[in-house]
Protein backbone atom coordinates (compact mmCIF):
# COMPACT_ATOMS: atom_id res chain seq x y z
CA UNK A 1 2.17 26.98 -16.93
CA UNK A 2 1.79 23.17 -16.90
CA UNK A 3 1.10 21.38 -14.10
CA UNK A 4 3.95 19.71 -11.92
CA UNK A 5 3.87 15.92 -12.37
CA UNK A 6 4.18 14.26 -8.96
CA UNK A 7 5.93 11.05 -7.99
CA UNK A 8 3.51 8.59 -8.67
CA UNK A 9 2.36 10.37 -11.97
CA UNK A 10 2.87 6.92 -14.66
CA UNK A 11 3.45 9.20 -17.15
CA UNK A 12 6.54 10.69 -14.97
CA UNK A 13 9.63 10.97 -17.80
CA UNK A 14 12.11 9.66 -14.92
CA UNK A 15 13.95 7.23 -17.31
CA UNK A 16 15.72 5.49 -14.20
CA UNK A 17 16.70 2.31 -14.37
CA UNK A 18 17.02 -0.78 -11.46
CA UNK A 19 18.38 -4.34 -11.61
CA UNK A 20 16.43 -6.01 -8.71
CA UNK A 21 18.00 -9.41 -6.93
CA UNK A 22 14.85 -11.35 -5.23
CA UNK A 23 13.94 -14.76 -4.11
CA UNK A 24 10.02 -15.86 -6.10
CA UNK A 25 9.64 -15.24 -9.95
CA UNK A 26 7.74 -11.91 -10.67
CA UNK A 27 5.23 -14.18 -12.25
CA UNK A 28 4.47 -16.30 -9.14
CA UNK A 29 1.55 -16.72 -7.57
CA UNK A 30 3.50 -15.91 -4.43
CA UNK A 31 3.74 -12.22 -4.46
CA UNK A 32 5.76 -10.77 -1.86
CA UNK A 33 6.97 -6.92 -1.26
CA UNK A 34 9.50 -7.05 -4.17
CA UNK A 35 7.00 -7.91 -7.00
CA UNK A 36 5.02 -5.22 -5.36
CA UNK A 37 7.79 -2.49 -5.40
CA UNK A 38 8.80 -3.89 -8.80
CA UNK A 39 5.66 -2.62 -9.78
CA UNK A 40 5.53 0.53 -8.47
CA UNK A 41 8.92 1.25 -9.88
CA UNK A 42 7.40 0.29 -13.69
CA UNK A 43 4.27 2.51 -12.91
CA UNK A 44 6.76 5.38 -12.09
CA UNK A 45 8.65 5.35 -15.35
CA UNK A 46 11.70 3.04 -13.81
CA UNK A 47 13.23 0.57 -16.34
CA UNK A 48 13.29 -2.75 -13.65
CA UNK A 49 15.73 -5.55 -14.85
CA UNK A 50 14.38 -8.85 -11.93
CA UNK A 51 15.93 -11.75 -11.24
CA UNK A 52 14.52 -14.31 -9.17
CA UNK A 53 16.34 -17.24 -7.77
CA UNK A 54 18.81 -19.06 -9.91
CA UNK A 55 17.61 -22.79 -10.69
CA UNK A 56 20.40 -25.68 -11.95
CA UNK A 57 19.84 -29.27 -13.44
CA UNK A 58 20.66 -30.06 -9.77
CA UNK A 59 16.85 -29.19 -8.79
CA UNK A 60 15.66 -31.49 -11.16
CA UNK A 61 14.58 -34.05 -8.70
CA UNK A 62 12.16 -31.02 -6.71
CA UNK A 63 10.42 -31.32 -10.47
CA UNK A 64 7.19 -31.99 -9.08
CA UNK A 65 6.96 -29.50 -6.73
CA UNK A 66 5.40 -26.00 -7.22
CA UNK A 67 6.61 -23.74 -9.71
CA UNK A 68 10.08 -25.77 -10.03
CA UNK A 69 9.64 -26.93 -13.54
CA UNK A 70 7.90 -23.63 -14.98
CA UNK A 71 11.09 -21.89 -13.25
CA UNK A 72 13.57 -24.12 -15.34
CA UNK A 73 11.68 -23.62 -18.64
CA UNK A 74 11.73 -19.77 -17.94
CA UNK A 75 15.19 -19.64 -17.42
CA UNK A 76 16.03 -21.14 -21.10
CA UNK A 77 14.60 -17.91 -22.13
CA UNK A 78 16.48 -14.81 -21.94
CA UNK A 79 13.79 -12.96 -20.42
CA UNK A 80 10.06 -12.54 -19.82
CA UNK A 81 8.33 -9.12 -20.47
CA UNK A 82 5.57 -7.67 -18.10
CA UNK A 83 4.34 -3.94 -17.34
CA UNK A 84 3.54 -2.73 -21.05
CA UNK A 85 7.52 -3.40 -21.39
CA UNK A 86 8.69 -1.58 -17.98
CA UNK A 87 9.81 -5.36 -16.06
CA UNK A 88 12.02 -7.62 -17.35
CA UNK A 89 12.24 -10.92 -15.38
CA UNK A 90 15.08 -13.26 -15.52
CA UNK A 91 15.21 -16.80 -13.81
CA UNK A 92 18.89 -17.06 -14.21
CA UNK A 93 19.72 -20.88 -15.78
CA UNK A 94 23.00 -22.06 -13.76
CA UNK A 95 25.28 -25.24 -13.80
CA UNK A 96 24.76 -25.47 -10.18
CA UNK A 97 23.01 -22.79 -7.67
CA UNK A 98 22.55 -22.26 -3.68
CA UNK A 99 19.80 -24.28 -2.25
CA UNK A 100 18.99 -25.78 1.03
CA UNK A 101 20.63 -29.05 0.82
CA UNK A 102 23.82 -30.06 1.96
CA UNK A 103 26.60 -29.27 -0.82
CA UNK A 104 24.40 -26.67 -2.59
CA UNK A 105 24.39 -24.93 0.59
CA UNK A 106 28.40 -24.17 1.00
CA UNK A 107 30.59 -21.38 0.64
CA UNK A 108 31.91 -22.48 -2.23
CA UNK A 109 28.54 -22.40 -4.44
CA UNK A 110 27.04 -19.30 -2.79
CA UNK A 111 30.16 -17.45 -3.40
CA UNK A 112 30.70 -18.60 -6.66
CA UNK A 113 27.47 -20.22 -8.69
CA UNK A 114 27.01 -16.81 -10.76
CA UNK A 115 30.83 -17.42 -12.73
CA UNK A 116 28.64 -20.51 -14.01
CA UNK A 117 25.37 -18.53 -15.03
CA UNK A 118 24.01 -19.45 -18.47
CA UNK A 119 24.13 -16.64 -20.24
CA UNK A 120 26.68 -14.70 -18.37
CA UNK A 121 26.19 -11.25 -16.59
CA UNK A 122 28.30 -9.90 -19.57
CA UNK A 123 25.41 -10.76 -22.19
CA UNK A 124 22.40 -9.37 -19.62
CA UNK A 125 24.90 -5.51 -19.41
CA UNK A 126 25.01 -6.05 -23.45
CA UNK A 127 21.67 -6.58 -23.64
CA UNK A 128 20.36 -3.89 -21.78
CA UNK A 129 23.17 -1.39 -23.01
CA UNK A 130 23.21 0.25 -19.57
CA UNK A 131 26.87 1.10 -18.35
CA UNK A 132 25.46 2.23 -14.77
CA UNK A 133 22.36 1.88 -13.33
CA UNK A 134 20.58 4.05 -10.98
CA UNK A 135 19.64 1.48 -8.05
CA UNK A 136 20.57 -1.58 -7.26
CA UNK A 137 18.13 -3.46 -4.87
CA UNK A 138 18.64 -7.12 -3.03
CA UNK A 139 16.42 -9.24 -1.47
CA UNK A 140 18.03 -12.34 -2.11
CA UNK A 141 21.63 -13.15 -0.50
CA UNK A 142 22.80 -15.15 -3.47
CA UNK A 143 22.91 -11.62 -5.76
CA UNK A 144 25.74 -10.86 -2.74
CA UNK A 145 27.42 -10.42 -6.18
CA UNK A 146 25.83 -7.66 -7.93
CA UNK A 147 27.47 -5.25 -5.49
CA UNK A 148 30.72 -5.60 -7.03
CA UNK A 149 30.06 -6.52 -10.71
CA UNK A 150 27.14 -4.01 -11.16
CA UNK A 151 28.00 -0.04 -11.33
CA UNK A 152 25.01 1.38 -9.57
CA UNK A 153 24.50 5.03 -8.58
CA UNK A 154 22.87 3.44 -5.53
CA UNK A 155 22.26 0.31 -3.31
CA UNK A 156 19.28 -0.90 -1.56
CA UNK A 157 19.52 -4.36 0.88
CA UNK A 158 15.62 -5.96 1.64
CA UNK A 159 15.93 -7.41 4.63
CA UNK A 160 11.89 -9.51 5.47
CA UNK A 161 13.31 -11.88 8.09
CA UNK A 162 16.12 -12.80 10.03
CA UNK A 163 18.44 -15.08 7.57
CA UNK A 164 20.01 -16.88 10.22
CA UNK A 165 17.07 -18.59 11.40
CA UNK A 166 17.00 -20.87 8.27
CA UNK A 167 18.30 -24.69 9.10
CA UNK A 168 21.25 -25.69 7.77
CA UNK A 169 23.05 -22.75 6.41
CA UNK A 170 25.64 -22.89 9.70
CA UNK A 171 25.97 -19.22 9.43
CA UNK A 172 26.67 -18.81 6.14
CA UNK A 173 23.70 -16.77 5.84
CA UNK A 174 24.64 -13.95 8.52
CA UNK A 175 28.62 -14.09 6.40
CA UNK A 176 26.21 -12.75 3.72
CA UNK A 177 23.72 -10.66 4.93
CA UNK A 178 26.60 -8.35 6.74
CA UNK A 179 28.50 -8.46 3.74
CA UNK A 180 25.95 -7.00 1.76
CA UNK A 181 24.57 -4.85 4.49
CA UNK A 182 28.12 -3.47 4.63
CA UNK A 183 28.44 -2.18 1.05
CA UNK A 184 24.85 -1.22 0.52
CA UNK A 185 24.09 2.17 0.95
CA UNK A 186 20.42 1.56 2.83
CA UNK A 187 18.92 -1.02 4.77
CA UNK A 188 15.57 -1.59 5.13
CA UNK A 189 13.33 -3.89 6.95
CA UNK A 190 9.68 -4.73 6.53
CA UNK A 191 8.75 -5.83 10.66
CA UNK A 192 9.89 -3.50 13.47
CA UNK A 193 10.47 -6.86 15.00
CA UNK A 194 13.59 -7.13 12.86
CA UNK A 195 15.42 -3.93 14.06
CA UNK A 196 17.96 -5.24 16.57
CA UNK A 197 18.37 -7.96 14.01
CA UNK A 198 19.28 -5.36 11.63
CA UNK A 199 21.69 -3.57 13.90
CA UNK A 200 23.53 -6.77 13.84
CA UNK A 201 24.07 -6.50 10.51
CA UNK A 202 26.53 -3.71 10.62
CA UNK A 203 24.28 -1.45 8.27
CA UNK A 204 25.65 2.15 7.06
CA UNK A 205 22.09 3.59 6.66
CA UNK A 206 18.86 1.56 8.12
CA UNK A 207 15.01 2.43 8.00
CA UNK A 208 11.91 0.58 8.74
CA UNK A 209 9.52 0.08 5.36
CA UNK A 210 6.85 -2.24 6.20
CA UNK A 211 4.67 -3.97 3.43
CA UNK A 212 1.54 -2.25 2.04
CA UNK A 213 -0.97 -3.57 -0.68
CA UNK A 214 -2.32 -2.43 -3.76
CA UNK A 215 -5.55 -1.25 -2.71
CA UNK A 216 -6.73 0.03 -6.19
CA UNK A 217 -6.17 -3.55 -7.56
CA UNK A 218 -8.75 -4.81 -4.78
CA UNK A 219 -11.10 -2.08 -5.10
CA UNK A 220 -11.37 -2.35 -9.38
CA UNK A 221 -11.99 -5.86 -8.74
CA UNK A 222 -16.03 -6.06 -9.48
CA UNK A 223 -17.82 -9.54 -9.25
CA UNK A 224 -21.16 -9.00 -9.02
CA UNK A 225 -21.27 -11.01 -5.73
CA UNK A 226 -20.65 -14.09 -7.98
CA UNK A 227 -18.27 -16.86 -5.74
CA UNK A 228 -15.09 -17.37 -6.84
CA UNK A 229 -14.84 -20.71 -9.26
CA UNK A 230 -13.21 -22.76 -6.89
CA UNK A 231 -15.41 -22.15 -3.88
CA UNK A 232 -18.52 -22.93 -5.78
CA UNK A 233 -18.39 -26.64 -4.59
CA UNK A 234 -17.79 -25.29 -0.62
CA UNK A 235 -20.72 -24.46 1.22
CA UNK A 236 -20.87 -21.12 2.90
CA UNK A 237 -19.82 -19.35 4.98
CA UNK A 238 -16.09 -19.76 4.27
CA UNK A 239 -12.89 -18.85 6.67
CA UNK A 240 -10.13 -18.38 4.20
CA UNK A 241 -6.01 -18.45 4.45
CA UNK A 242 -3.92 -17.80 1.58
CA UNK A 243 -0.36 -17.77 1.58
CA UNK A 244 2.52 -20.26 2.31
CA UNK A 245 0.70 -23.35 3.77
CA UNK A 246 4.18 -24.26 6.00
CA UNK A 247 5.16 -24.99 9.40
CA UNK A 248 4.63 -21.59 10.85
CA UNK A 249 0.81 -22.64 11.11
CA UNK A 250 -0.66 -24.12 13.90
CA UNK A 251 -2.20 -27.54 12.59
CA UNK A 252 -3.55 -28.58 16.06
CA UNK A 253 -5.53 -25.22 17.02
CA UNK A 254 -6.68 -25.47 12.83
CA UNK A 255 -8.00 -28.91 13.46
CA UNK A 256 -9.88 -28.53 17.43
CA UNK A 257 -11.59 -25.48 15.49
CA UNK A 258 -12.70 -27.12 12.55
CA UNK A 259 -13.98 -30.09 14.45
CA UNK A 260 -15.66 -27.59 16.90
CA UNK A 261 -17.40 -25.77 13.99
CA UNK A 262 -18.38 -28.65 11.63
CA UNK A 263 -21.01 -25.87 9.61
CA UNK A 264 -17.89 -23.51 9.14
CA UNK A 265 -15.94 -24.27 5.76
CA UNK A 266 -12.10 -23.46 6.32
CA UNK A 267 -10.35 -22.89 2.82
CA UNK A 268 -6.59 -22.87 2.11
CA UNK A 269 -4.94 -21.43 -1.30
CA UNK A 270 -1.15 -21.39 -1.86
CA UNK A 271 1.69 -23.50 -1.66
CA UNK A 272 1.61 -26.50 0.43
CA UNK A 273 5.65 -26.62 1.73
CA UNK A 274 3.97 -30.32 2.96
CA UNK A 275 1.06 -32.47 2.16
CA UNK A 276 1.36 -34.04 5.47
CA UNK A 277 0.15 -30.81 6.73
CA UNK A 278 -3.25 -30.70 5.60
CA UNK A 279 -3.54 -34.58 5.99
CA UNK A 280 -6.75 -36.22 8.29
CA UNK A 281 -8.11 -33.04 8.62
CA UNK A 282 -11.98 -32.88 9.13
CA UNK A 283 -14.31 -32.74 5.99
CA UNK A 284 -14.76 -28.87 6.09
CA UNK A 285 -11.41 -28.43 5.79
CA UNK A 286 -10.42 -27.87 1.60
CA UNK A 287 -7.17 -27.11 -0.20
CA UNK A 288 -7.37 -25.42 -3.31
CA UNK A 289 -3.84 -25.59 -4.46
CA UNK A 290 -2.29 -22.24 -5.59
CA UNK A 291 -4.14 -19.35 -7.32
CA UNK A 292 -2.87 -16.16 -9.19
CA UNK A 293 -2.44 -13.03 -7.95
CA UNK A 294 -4.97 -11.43 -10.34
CA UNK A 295 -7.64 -13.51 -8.40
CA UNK A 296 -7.16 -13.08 -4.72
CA UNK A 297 -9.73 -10.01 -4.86
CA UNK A 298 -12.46 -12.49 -6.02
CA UNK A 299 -11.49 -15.21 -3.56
CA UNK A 300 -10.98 -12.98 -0.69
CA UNK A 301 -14.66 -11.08 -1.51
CA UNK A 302 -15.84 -14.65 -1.76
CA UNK A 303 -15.02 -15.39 2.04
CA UNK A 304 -16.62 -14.13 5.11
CA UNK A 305 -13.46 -13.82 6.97
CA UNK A 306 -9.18 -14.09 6.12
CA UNK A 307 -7.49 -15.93 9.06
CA UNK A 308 -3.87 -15.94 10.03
CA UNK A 309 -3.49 -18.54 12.23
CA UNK A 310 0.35 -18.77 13.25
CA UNK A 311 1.51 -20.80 15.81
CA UNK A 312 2.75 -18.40 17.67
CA UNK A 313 3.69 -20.57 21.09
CA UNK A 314 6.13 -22.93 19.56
CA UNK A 315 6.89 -21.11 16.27
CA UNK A 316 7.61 -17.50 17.43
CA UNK A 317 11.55 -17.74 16.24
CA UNK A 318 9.65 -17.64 12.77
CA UNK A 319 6.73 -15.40 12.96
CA UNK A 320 8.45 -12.59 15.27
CA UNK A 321 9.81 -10.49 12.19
CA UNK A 322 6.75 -10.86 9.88
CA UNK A 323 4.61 -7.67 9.13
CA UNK A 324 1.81 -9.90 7.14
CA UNK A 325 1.30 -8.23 4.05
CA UNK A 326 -1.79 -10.96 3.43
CA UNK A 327 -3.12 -9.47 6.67
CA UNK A 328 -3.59 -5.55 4.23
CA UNK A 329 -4.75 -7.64 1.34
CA UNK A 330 -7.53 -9.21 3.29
CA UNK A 331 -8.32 -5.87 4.17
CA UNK A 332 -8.67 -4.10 1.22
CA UNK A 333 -10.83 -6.91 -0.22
CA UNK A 334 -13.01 -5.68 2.73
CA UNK A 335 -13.16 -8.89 4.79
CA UNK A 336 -12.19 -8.86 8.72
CA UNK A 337 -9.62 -10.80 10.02
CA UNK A 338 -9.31 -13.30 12.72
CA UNK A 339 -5.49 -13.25 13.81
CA UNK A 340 -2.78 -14.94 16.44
CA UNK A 341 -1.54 -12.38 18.56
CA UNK A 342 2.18 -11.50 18.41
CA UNK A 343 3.80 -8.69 19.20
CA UNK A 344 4.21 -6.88 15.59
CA UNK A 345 0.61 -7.45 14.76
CA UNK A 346 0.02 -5.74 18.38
CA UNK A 347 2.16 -2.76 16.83
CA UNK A 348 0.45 -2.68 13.73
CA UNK A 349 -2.67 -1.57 15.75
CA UNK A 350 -5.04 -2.45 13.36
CA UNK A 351 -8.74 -3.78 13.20
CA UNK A 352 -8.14 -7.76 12.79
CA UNK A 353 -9.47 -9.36 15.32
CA UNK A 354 -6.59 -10.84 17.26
CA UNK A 355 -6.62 -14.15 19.13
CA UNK A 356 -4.67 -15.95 22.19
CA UNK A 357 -5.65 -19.61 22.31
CA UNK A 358 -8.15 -21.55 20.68
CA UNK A 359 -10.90 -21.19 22.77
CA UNK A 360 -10.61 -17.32 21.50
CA UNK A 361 -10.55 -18.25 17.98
CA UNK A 362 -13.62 -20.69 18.12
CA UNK A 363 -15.65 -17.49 19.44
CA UNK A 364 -14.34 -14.65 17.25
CA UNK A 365 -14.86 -17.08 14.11
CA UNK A 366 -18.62 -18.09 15.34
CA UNK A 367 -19.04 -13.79 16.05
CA UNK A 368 -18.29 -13.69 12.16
CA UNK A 369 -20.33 -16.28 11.21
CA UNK A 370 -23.73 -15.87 12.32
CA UNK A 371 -23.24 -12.30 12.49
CA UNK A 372 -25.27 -9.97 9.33
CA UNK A 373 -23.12 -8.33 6.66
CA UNK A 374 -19.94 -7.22 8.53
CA UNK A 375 -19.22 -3.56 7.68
CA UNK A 376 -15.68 -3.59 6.84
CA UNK A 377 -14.38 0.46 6.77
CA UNK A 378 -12.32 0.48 9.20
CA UNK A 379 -9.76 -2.08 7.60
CA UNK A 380 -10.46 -0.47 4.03
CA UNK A 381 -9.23 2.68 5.88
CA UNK A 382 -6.39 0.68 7.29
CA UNK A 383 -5.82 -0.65 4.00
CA UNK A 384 -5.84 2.43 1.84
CA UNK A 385 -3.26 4.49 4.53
CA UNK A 386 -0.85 1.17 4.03
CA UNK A 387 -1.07 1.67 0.21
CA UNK A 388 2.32 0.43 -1.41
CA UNK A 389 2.70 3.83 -4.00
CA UNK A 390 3.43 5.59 0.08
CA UNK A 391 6.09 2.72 0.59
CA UNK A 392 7.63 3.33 -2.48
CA UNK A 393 7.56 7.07 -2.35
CA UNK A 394 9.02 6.55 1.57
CA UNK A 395 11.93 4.47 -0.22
CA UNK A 396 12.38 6.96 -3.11
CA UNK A 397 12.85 10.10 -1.19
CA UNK A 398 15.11 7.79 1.09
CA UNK A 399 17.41 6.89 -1.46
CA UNK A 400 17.41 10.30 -3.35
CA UNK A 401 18.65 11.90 0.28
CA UNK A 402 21.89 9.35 0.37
């Protein structure tokens, strides 16, 4: 008798199919929980149609910043190709699409930007020959749309933060989060901290998925204790933050600290939302600029420690729904932690080492750094339990049960 295949089984003969509505390219070097899930639905024998945020002539003057221009030459393609064929990744090419300023942010363009999406939705259903699909998943309130021009078996609405806190939207956001939330058929949030937000929402089914990481990708990772290329020029031993580089951060405790521990080099990788952010900082302070996905095992084995340093006492409206998923990664490259203290990190209850002021930082960093080889199980245990193939399998059985 052959053996049963189970869930995650890649070879599973499932022959599913889901059009996924998100916010950062599957290519970017920003990888978030939908990439991840994407993923895990490709490894799982799920046929995964992404689109990413629609981009318009009208972003041409944000050329110069990151990933802009690669997203407008992607979207004169049909589609990119990843997962031995599984993903297909659009960056939908529109003659105008939502965005933060003024005009691009109005009813009028959220509600209506896809009726001027280049090629239509018509070509993408003849393309893919697929009269119904079997999920439907959002993450990104501009795909409000999918709900009604998509036939899906079933919906799924990604909710990582609250949508009202971004400036400028006067509401519009909420208008479209509870119309979505209304018509999916599950709700599901990534930070406990979000649940009363959810509520709000007027949700038909909600549950609490948090993000995970892909803990095999860090562990297959092998570098022979080599540093990572970019760090080679950066004396030891390194603090590292990767990740959004934004106003969440707190620039005053990063600069006391650095000045405090002139022999301690503090490294950021990812996007910088601002350069005025990093600007006068002290000399062992370095920016890298963005790296790939593929290589944050490498950098983070490369460091002696991740940070997180969020400022949590004037930014909390920001940082009060985030579950860090860099927090797992850090983890399961087998590095500790040195973390702000908020409340979902206290719920998390893992091993970083958490933080009040900047007094406490200065100490736990020194403890790292002139401390031997730090033995890192416990947060590759914490890690491996958080592994994204049990948050997908959590959201599979969820939506099979509707």
């Amino acid at each position: 008798m052959a053996a049963k295949k189970n869930i995650t089984d890649n070879s599973y003969p499932c022959n599913k199919s889901v059009v996924m509505g998100c916010t950062h390219p599957y290519w970017s070097s920003l990888q978030v929980g939908s990439q991840h899930l994407a993923r895990q639905f490709a490894r799982n024998g799920w046929q995964v149609y992404y689109f990413s945020a629609p981009v318009s002539l009208l972003h041409l003057p944000q050329l110069l910043r990151f990933e802009v221009l690669k997203r407008l030459k992607k979207s004169f393609e049909y589609s990119s190709i990843h997962e031995n064929g599984m993903i297909h990744s659009h960056v939908p090419f529109s003659l105008i699409a939502p965005d933060g300023r003024h005009f691009l942010r109005s009813p009028i363009v959220t509600h209506n930007w896809h009726k001027l999406m280049i090629p239509g939705l018509k070509r993408f259903l003849k393309k893919t020959q697929h009269g119904k699909f079997s999920l439907l998943y959002i993450d990104n309130l501009s795909y409000q749309f999918f709900l009604e021009q998509l036939v899906c078996e079933k919906s799924v609405f990604r909710v990582m933060d609250m949508h009202e806190r971004f400036s400028g939207w006067n509401g519009e956001a909420l208008k479209l989060a509870k119309s979505i939330a209304n018509k999916a058929d599950l709700t599901v949030y990534s930070a406990e901290g979000l649940s009363n937000y959810v509520d709000r929402l007027g949700v038909n089914k909600a549950m609490f998925l948090p993000n995970g990481v892909d803990f095999d990708f860090f562990q297959l990772q092998e570098f022979s204790g080599q540093k990572h290329p970019l760090l080679l020029h950066i004396p030891d031993p390194i603090i590292l933050y990767t990740g959004m580089i934004d106003s969440r951060l707190d620039y005053r405790l990063i600069r006391s600290a650095a000045a405090r521990l002139p022999c301690v080099s503090f490294v950021f990788t990812g996007v910088l939302e601002n350069p005025a952010h990093l600007r006068n900082m002290p000399a062992n302070i370095f920016y890298t600029g963005p790296v790939s996905h593929k290589e944050l095992p490498w950098l983070m084995k490369s460091a002696k420690s991740g940070i997180i340093p969020f400022d949590v006492e004037n930014k909390m409206d920001s940082i009060k729904g985030i579950r860090p998923l860099k927090l797992l990664e850090y983890f399961a490259a087998g590095i500790p932690v040195v973390c702000a203290r908020w409340p979902e990190l206290e719920k998390m209850n893992s091993p970083a080492w958490l933080y009040a002021d900047g007094t406490e930082f200065v100490e736990l960093v020194k403890k790292l750094t002139c401390s031997d080889p730090y033995n890192a199980l416990k947060e590759l245990n914490f890690a491996a339990e958080n592994d994204w193939a049990k948050i997908f399998k959590k959201l599979l059985q969820t939506t099979q049960e509707l």
